[in-house]
PDB file of N, CA and C in Angstrom:
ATOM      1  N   UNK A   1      56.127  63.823 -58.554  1.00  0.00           N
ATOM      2  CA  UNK A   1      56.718  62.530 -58.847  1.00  0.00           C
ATOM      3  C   UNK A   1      56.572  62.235 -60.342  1.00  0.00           C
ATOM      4  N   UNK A   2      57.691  61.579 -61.170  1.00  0.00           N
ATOM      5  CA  UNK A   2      57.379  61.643 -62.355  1.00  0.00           C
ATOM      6  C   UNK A   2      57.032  60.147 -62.725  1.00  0.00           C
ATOM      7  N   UNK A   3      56.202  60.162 -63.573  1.00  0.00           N
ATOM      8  CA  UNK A   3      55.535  58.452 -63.568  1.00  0.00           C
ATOM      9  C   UNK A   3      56.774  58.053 -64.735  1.00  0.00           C
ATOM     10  N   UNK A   4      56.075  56.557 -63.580  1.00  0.00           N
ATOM     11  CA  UNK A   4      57.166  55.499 -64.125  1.00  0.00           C
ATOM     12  C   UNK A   4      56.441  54.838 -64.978  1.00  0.00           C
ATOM     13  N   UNK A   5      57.190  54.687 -66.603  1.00  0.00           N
ATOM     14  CA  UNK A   5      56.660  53.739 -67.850  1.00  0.00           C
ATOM     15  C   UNK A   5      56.746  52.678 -67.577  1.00  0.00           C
ATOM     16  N   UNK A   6      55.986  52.204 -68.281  1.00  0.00           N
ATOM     17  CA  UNK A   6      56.182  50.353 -68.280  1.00  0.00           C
ATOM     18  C   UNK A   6      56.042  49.844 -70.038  1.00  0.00           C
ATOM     19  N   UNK A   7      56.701  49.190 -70.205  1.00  0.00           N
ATOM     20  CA  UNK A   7      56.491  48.220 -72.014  1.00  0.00           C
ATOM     21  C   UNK A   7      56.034  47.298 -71.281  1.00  0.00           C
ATOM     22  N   UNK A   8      55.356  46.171 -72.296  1.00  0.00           N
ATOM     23  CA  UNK A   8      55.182  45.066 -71.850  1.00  0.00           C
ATOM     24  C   UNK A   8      56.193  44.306 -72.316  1.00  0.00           C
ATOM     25  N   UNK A   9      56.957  43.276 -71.967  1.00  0.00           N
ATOM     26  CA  UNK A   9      57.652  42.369 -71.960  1.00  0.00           C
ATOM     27  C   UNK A   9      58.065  41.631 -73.697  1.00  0.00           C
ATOM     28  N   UNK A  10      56.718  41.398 -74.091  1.00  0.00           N
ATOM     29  CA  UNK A  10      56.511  40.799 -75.311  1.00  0.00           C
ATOM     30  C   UNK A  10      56.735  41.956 -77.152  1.00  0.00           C
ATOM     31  N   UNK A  11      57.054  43.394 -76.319  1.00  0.00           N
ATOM     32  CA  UNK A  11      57.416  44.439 -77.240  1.00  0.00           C
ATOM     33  C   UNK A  11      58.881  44.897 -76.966  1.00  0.00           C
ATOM     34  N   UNK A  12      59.553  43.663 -77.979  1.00  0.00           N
ATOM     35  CA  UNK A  12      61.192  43.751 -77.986  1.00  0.00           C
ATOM     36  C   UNK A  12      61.232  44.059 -78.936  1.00  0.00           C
ATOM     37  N   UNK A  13      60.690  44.192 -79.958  1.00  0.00           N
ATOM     38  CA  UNK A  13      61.339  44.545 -81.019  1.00  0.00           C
ATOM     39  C   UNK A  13      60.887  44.043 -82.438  1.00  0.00           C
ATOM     40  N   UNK A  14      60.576  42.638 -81.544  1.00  0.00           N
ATOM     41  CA  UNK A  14      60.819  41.255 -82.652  1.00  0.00           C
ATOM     42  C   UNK A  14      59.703  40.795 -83.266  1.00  0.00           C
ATOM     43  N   UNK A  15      58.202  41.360 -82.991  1.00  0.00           N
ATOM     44  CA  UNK A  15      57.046  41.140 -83.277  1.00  0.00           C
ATOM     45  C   UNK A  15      56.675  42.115 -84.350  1.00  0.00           C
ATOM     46  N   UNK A  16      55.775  41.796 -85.075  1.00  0.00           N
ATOM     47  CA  UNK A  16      55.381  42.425 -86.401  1.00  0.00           C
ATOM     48  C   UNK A  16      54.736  43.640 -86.164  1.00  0.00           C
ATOM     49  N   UNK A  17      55.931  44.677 -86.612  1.00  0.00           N
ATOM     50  CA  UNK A  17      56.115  46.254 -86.754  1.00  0.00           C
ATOM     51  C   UNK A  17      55.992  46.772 -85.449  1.00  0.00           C
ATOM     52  N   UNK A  18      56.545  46.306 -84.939  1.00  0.00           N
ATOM     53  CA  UNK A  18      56.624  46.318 -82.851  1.00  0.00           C
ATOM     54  C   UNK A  18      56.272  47.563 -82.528  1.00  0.00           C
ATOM     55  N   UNK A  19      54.766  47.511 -82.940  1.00  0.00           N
ATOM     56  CA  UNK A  19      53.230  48.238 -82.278  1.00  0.00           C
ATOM     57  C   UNK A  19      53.729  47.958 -80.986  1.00  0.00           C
ATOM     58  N   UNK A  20      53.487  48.960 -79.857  1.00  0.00           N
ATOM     59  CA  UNK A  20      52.898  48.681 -78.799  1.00  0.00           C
ATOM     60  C   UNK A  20      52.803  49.780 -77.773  1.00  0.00           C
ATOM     61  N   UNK A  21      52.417  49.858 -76.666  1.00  0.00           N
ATOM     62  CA  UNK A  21      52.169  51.342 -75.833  1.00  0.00           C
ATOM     63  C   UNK A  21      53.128  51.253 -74.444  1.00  0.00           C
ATOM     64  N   UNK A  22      52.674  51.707 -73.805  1.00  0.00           N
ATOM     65  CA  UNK A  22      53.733  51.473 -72.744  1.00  0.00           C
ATOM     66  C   UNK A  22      52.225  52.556 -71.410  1.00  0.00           C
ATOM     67  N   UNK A  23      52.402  52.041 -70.083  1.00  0.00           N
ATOM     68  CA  UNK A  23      51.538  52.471 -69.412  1.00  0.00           C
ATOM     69  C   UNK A  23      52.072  52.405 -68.042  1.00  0.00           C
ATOM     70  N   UNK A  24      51.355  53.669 -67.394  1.00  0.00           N
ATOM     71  CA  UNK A  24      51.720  53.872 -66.445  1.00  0.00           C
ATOM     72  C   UNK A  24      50.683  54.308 -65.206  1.00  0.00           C
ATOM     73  N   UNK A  25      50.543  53.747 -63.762  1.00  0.00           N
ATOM     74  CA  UNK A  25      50.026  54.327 -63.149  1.00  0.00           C
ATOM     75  C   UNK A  25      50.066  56.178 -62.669  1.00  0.00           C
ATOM     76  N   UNK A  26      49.039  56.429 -63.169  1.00  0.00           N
ATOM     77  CA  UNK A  26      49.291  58.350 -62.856  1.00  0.00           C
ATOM     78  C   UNK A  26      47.961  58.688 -61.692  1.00  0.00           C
ATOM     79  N   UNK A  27      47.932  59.528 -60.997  1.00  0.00           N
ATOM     80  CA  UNK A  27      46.939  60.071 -59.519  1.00  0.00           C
ATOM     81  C   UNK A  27      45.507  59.640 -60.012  1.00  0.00           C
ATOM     82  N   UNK A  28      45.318  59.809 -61.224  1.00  0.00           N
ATOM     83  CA  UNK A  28      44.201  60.228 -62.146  1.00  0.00           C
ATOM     84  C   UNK A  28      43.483  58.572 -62.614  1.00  0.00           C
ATOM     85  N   UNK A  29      44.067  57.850 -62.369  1.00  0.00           N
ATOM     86  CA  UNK A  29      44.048  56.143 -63.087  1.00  0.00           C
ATOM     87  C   UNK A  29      45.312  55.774 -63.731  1.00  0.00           C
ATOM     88  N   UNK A  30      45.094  55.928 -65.045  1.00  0.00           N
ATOM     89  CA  UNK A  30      46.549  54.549 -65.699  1.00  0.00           C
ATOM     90  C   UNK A  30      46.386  55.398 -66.960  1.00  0.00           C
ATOM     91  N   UNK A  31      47.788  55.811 -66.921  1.00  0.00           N
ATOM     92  CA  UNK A  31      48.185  56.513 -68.384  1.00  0.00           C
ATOM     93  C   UNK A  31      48.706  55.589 -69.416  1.00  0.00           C
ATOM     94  N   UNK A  32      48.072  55.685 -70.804  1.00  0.00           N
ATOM     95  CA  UNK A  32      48.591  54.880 -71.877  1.00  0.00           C
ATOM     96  C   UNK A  32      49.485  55.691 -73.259  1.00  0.00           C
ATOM     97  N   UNK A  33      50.469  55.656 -73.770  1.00  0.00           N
ATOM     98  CA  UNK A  33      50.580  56.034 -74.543  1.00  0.00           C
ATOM     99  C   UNK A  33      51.797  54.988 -75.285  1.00  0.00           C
ATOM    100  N   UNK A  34      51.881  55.535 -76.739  1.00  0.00           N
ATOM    101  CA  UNK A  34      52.628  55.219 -78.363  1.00  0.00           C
ATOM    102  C   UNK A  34      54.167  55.292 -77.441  1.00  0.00           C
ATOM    103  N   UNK A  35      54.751  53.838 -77.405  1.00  0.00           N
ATOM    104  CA  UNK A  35      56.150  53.563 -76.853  1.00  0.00           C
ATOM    105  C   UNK A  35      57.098  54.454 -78.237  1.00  0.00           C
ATOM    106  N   UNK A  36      56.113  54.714 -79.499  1.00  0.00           N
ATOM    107  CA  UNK A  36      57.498  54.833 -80.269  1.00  0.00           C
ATOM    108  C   UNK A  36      57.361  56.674 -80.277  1.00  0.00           C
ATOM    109  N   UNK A  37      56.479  57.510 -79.562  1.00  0.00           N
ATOM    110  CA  UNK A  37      56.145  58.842 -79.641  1.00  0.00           C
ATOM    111  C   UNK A  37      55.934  59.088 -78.187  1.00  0.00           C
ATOM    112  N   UNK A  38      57.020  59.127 -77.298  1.00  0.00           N
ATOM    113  CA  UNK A  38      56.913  59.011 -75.575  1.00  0.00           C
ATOM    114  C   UNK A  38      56.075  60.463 -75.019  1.00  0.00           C
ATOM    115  N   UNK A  39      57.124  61.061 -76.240  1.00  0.00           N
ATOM    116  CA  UNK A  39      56.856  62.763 -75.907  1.00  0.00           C
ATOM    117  C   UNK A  39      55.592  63.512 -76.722  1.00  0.00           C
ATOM    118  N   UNK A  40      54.846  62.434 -77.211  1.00  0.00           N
ATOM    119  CA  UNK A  40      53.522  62.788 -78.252  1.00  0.00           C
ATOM    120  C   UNK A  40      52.075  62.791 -77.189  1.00  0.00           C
ATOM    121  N   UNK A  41      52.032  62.504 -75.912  1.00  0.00           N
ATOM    122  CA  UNK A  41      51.205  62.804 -75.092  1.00  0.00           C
ATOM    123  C   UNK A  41      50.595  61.259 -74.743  1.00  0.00           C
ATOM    124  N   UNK A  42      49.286  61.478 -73.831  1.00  0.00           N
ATOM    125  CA  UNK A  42      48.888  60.316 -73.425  1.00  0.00           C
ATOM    126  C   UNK A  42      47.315  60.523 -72.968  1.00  0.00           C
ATOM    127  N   UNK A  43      46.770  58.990 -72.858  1.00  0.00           N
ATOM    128  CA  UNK A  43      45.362  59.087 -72.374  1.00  0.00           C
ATOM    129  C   UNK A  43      45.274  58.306 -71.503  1.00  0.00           C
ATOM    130  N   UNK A  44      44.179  58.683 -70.440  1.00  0.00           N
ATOM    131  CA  UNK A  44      44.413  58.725 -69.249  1.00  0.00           C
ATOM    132  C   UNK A  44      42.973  57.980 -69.164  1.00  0.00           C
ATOM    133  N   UNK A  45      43.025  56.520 -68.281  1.00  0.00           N
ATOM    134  CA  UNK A  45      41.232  55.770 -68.108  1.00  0.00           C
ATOM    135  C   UNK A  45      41.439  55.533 -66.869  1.00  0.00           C
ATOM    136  N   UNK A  46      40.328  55.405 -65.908  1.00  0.00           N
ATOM    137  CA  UNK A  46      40.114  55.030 -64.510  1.00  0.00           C
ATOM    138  C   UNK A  46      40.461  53.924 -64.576  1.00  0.00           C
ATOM    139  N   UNK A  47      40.886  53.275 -63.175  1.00  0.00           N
ATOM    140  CA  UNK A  47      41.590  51.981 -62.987  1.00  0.00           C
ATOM    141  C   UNK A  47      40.761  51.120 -62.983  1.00  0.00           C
ATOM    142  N   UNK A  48      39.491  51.294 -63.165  1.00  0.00           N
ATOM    143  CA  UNK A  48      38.289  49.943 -62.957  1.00  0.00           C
ATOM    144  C   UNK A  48      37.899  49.538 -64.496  1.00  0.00           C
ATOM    145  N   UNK A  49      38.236  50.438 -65.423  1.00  0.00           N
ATOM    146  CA  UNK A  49      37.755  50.811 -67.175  1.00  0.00           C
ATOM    147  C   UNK A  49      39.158  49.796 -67.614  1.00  0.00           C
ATOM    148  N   UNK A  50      40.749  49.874 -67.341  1.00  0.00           N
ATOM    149  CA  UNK A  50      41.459  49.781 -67.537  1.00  0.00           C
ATOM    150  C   UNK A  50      41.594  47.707 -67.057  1.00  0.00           C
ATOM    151  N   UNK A  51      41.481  47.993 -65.700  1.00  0.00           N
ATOM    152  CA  UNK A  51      41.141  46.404 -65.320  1.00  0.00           C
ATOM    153  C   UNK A  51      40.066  45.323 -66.022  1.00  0.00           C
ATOM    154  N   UNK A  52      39.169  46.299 -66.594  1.00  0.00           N
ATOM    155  CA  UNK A  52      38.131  45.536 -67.311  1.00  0.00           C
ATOM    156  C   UNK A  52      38.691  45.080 -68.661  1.00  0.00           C
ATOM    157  N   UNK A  53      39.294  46.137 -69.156  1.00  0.00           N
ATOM    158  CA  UNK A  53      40.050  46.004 -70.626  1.00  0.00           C
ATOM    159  C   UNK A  53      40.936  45.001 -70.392  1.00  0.00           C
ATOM    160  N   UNK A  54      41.490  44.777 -69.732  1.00  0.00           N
ATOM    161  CA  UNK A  54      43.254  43.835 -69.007  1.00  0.00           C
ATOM    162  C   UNK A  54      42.077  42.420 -68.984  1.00  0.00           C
ATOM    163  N   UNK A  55      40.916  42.330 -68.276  1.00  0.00           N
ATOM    164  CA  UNK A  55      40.515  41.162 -68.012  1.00  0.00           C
ATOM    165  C   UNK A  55      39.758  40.585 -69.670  1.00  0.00           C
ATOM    166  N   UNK A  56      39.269  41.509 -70.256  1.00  0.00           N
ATOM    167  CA  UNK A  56      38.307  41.334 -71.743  1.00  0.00           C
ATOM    168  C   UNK A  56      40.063  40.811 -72.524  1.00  0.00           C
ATOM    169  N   UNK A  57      40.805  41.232 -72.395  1.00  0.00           N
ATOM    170  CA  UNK A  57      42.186  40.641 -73.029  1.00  0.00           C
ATOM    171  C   UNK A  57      42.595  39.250 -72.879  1.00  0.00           C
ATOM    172  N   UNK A  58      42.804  39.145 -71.779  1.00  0.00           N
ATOM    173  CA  UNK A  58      43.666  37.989 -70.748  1.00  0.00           C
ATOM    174  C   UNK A  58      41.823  36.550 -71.267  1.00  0.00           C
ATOM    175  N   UNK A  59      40.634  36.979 -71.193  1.00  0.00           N
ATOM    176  CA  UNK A  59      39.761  36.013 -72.014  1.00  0.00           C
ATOM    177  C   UNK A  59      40.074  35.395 -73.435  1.00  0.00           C
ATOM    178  N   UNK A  60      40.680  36.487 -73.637  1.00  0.00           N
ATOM    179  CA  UNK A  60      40.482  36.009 -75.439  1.00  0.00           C
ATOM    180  C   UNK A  60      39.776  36.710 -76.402  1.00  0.00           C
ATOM    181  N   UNK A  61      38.388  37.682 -75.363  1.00  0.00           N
ATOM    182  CA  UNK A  61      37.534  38.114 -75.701  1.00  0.00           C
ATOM    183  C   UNK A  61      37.897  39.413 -77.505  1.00  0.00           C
ATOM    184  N   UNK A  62      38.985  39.684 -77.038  1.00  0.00           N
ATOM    185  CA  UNK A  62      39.533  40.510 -78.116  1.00  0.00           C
ATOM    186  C   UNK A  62      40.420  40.151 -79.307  1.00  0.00           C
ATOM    187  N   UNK A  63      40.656  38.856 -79.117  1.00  0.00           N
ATOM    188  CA  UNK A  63      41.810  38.404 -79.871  1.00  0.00           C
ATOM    189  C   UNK A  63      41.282  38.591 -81.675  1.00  0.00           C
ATOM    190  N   UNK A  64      42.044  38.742 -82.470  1.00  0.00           N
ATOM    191  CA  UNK A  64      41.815  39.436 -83.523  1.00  0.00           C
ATOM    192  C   UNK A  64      42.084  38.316 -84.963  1.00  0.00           C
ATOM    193  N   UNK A  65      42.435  36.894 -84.630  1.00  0.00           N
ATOM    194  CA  UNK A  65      42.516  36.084 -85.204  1.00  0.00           C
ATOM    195  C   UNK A  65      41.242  34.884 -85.125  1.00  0.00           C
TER     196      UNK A  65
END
């Protein structure tokens, strides 16, 4: 089965130098990789490492401002 990408919503284009990754559930956990280098490979974190990161986000805990 070939995994299905995902962007996030908020990487149209229009945000400053439209950084962003694109991720996908793979057998292994949740594949992440460079939306602008699809075919440049990917890294691969368990789904509990990945949920923790998603929740340390969605706090604030990371915000960079």
């Amino acid at each position: 089965m070939t995994a299905q990408w995902h962007k996030s919503s908020y990487s149209n284009g229009t945000h400053e130098g439209s950084n962003c990754v694109e991720v996908a559930a793979l057998g292994g956990g949740v594949g992440v990789r460079d939306s602008k280098e699809p075919d440049g490979g990917h890294v691969t974190v368990d789904r509990a490492s990945f949920a923790a990161f998603l929740a340390r986000i969605r706090s604030g805990a990371l915000d960079l401002r």
